[in-house]
Protein backbone atom coordinates (compact mmCIF):
# COMPACT_ATOMS: atom_id res chain seq x y z
CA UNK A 1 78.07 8.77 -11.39
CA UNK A 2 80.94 10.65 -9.07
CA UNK A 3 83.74 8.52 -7.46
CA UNK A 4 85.86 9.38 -4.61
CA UNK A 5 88.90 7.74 -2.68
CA UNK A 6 89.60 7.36 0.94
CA UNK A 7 92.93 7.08 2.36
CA UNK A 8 93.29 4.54 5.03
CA UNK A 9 95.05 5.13 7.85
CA UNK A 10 96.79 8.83 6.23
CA UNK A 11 95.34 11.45 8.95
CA UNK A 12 96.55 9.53 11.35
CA UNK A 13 100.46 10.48 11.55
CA UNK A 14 100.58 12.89 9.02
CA UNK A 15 102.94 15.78 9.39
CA UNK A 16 103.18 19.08 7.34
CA UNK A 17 106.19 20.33 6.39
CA UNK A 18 107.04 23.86 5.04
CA UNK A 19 109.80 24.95 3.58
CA UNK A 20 111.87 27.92 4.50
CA UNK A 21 111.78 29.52 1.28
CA UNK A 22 108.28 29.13 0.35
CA UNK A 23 106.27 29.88 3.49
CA UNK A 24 102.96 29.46 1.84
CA UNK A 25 103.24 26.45 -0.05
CA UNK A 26 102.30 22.89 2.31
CA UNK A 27 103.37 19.70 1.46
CA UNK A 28 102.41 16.65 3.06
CA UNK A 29 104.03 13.73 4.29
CA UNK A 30 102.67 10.14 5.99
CA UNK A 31 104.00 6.86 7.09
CA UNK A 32 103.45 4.89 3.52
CA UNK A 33 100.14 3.85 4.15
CA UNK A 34 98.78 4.38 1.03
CA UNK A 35 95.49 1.86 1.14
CA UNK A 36 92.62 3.23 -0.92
CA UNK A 37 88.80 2.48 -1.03
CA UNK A 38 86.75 3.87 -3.53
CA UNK A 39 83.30 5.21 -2.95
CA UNK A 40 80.75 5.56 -5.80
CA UNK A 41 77.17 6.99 -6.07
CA UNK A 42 74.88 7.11 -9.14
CA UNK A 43 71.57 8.46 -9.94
CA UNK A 44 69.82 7.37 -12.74
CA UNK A 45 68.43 9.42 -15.49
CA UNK A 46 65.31 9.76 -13.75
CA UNK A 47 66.54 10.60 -10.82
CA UNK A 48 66.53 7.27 -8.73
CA UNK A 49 69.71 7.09 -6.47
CA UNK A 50 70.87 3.66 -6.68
CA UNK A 51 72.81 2.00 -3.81
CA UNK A 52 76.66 3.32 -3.57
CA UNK A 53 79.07 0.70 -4.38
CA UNK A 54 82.14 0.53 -1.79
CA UNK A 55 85.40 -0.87 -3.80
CA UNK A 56 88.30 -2.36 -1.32
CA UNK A 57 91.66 -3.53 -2.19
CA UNK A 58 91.54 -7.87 -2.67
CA UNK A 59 90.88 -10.78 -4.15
CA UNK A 60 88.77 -11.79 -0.66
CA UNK A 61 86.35 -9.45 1.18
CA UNK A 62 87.36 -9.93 5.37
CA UNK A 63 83.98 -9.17 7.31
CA UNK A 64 86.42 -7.02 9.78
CA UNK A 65 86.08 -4.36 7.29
CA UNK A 66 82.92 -3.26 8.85
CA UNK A 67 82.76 -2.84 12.37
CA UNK A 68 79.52 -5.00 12.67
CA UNK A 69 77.39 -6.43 9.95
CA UNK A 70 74.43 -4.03 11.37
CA UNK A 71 76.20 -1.02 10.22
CA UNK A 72 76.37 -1.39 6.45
CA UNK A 73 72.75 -0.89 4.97
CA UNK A 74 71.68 -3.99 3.25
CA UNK A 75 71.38 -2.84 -0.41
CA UNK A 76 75.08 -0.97 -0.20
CA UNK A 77 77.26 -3.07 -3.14
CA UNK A 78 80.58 -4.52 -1.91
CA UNK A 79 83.01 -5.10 -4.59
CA UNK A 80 86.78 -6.13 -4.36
CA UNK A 81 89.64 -4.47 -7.07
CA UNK A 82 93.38 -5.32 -6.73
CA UNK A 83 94.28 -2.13 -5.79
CA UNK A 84 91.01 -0.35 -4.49
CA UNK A 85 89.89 1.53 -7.61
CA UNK A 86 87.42 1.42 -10.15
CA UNK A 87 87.81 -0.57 -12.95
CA UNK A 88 85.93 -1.44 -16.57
CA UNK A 89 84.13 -4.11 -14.84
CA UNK A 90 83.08 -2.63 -11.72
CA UNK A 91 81.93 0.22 -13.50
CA UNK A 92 79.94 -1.53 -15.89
CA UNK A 93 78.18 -3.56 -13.03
């Protein structure tokens, strides 16, 4: 199982800054958009890959999510977290 977040809305207006005094170091800032989804993808011990599992932030899942319902493969798992993350629960399921 491997996990990764996606920052909504980040690349969008971000700006790097770098200081002066430490010309090779970059730091990063963004217009407080901090919305995550969470992408997982298993394979099982014999190798099947089973269906990735998309987590959003909610209590409700809003079909405008996905541009049209044709684009998300039917057996891809939806699943809703209060902040976007993983969790016990979705993990387990």
């Amino acid at each position: 199982m491997d996990e990764t977040g996606i920052m909504l809305g980040h690349a969008a207006s971000s700006k790097v800054v770098v200081p002066a005094n430490k010309a090779k170091s970059n730091f990063v800032t963004h217009d407080g958009n901090r919305e995550t989804i969470t992408v997982i993808e298993s394979i099982t011990a014999s190798g099947e890959l089973l269906p990735p599992v998309i987590i959003f932030p909610g209590k409700n899942f809003l079909v405008g999510w996905i541009r049209d319902n044709g684009d998300l493969p039917k057996d891809w798992v939806i699943a809703l977290s209060h902040n976007g993350w993983t969790d016990a629960e979705i993990g387990y399921k």
